[in-house]
Protein backbone atom coordinates (compact mmCIF):
# COMPACT_ATOMS: atom_id res chain seq x y z
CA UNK A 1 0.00 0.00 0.00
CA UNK A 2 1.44 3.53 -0.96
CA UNK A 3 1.85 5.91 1.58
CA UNK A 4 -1.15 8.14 2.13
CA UNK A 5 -3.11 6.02 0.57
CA UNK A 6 -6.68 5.44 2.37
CA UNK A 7 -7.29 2.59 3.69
CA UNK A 8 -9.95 0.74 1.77
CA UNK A 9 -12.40 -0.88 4.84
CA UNK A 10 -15.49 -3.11 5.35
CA UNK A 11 -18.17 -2.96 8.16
CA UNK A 12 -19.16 -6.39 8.82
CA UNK A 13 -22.24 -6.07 11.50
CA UNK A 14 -25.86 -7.40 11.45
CA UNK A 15 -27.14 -3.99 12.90
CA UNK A 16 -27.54 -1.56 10.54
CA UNK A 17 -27.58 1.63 13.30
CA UNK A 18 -24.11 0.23 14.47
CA UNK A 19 -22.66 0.52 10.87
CA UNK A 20 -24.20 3.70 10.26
CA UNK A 21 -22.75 5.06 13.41
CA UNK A 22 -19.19 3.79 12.51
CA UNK A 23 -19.07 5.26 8.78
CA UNK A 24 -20.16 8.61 10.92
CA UNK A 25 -17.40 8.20 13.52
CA UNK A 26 -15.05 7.32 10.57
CA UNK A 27 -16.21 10.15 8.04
CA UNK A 28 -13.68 12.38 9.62
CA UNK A 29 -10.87 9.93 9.92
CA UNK A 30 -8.26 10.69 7.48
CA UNK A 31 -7.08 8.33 5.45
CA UNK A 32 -9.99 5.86 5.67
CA UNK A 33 -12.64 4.87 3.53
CA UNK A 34 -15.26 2.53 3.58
CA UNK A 35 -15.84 1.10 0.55
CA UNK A 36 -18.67 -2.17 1.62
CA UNK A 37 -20.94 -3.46 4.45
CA UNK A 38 -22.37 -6.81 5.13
CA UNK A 39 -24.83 -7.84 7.75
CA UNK A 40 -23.68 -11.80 7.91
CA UNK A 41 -20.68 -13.73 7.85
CA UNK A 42 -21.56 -15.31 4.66
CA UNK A 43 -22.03 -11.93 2.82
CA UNK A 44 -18.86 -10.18 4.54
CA UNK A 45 -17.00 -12.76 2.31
CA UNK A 46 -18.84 -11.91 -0.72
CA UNK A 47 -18.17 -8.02 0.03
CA UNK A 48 -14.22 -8.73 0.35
CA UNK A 49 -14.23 -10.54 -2.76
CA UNK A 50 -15.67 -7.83 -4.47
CA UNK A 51 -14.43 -4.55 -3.10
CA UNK A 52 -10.26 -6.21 -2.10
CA UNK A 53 -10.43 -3.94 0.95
CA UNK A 54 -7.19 -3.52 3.08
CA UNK A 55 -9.74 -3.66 6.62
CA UNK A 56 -12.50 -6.21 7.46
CA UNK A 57 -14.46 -4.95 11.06
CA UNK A 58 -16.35 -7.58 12.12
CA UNK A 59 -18.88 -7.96 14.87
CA UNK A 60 -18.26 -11.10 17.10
CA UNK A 61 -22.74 -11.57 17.31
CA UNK A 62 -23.74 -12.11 13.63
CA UNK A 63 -26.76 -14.44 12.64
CA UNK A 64 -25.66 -17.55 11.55
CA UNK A 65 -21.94 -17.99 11.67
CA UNK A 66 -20.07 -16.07 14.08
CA UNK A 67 -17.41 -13.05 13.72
CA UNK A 68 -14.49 -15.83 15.15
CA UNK A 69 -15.87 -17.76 11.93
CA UNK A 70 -16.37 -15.09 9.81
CA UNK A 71 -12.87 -14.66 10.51
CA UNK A 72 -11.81 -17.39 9.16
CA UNK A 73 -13.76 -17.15 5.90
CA UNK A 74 -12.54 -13.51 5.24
CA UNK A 75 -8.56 -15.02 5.81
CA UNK A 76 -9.19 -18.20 4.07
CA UNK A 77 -10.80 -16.45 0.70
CA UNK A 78 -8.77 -13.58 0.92
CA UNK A 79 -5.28 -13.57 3.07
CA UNK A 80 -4.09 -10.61 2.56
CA UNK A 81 -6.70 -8.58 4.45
CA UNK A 82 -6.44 -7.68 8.08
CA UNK A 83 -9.59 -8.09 10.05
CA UNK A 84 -10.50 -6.26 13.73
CA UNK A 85 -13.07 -7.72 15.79
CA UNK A 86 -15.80 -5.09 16.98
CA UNK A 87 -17.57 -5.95 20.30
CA UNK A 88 -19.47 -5.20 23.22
CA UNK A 89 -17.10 -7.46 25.14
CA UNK A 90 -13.92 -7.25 26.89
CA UNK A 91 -13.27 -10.84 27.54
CA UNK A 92 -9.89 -12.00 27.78
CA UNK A 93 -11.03 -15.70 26.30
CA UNK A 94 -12.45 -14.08 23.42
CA UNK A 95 -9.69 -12.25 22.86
CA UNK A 96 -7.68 -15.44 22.69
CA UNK A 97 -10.40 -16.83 19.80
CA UNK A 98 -10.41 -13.79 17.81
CA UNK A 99 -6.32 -13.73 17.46
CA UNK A 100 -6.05 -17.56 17.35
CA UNK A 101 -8.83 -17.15 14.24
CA UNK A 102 -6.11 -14.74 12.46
CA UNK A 103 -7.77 -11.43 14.21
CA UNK A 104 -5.11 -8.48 14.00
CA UNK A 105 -6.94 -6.45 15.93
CA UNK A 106 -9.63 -6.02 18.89
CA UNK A 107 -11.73 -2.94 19.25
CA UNK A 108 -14.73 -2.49 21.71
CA UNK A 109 -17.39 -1.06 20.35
CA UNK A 110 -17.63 1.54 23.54
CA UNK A 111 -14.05 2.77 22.02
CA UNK A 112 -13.50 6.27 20.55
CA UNK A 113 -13.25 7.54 17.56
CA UNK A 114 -9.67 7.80 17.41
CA UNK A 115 -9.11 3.93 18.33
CA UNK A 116 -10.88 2.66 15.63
CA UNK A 117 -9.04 5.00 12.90
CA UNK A 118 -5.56 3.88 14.77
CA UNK A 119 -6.71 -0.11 15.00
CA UNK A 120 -7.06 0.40 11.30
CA UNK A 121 -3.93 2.27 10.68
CA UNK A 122 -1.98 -0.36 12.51
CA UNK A 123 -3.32 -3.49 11.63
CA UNK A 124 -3.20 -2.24 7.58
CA UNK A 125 0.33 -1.64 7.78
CA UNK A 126 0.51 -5.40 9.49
CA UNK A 127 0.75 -4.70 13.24
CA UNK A 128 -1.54 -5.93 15.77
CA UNK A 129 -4.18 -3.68 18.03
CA UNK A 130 -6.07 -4.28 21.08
CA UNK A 131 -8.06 -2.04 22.56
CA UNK A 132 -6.29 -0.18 26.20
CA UNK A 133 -9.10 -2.59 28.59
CA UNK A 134 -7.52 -5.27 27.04
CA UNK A 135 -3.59 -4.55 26.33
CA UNK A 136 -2.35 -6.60 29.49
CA UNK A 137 -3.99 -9.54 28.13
CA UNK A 138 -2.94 -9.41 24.88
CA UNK A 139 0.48 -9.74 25.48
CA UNK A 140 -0.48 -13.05 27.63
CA UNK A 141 -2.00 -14.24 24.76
CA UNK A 142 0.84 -13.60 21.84
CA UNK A 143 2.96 -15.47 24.41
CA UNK A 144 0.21 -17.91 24.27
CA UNK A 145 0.00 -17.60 20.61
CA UNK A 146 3.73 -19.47 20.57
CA UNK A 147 3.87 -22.35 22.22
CA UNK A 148 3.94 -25.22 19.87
CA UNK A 149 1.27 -27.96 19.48
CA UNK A 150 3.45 -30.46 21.09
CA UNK A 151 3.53 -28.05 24.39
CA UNK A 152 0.01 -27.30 24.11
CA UNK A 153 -0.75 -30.53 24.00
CA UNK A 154 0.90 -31.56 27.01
CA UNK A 155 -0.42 -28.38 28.86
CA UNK A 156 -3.50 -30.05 28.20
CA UNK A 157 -2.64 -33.50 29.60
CA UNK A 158 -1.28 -31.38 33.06
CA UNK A 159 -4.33 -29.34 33.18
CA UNK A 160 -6.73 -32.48 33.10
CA UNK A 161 -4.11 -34.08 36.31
CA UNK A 162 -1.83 -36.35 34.82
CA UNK A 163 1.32 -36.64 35.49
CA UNK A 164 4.59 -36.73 33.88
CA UNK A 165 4.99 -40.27 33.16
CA UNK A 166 1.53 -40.87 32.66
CA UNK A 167 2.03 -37.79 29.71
CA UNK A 168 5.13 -39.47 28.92
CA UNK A 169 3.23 -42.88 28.45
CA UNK A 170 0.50 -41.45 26.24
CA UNK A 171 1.94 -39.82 23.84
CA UNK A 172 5.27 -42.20 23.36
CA UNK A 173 7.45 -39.79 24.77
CA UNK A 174 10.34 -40.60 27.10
CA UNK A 175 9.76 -38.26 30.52
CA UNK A 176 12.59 -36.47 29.97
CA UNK A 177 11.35 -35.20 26.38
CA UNK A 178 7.97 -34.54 28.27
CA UNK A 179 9.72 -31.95 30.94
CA UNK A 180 11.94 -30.45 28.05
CA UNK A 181 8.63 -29.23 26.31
CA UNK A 182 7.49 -28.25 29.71
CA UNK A 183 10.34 -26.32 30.29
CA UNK A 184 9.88 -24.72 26.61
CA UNK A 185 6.13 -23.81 27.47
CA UNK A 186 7.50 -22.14 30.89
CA UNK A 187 10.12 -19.73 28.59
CA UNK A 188 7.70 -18.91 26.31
CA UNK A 189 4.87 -17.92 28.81
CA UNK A 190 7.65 -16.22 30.63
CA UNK A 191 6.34 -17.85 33.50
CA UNK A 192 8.08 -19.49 36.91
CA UNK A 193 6.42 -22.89 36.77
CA UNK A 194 4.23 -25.36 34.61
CA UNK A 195 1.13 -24.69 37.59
CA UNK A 196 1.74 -20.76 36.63
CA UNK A 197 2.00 -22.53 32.70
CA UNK A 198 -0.92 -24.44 32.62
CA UNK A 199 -3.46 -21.74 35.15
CA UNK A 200 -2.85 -18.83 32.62
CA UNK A 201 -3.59 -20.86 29.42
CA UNK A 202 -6.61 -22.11 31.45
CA UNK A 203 -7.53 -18.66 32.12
CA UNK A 204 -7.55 -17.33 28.39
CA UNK A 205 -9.36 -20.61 27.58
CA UNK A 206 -6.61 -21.39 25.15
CA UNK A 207 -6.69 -24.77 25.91
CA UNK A 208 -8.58 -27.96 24.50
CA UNK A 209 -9.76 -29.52 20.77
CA UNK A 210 -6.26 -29.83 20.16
CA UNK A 211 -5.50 -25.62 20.09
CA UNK A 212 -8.63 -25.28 17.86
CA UNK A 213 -11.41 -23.34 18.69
């Protein structure tokens, strides 16, 4: 994208008051334009195949499919777009879904003006934005975001009581390979143990179904 270029954006949301409300917010942005609007996941997708925006805003609540699954559909048909969740809701564990979807940003809807234009300007030029209620948590969660599936998965197996031999046992690992990947997960989470390991991936519900959501 050239410099100065607006930013070419899409209001996904099955209310059409909220929409209306952020192309008013957004008419004095500079540098932004909206150029589509969809009411449902499945015709968000349509609108980004059409109109090749740079920004998708998606509400988490639509009819039918959900924004976490709308998500996907906008990154899976076109990749190269950056989509920000819009919501009522500052929950940590939906946080987690929206970023683990491919989310690069997280705006509540009670934001201002001025964080919607900058969640835009950030996540088009491929950075990530969460909204200030929710900044301590997302840098839990891109911690989160790098364990492997391997430590994940063994996460898992701690968080459900077994122990290391037992983990060691299931998956055909020797113990030894077991605590290594513990010991991985610990540096990653930048944690002091595998309880403080596995009690903050419990907390942003990143675990279970194998990492998927």
């Amino acid at each position: 994208m050239k410099a100065g270029t607006p930013k070419r954006v899409v209001l996904c949301d099955d209310h059409e008051i909220v929409r209306e409300a952020v192309k008013a917010r957004m008419a004095s942005a500079t540098g932004v334009e909206i150029v589509g609007e969809a009411a449902t996941a499945e015709d968000v997708v349509k609108v980004v195949k059409a109109k090749k925006p740079d920004v998708c805003i998606v509400d988490v609540e639509l009819p039918g499919a959900d924004g976490i699954e709308a998500t996907r559909e906008i990154l899976a048909a076109q990749p190269y777009i950056r989509v920000i969740i819009f919501t009522a809701h500052a929950q940590p564990d939906l946080l987690t879904l929206a970023l683990r979807a491919g989310a690069s940003g997280y705006v509540l809807k009670s934001a201002p003006s001025e964080d919607i234009a900058r969640a835009i300007e950030v996540v088009a030029s491929g950075g990530t934005f969460v909204g200030t209620e929710l900044s301590q948590g997302a840098g839990e969660v891109e911690k989160l975001l790098e364990l492997t599936p391997r430590e994940r998965e063994i996460l898992e197996l701690l968080a459900e009581g077994l122990r290391v031999k037992q983990i060691a046992d299931k998956l055909s690992l020797s113990p030894a390979t077991v605590h290594t990947h513990v010991r991985n997960a610990i540096a990653r989470m930048e944690v002091d143990t595998r309880t403080e390991a596995v009690a903050l991936a419990v907390r942003f519900s990143y675990l279970g179904a194998g990492g998927k959501v």
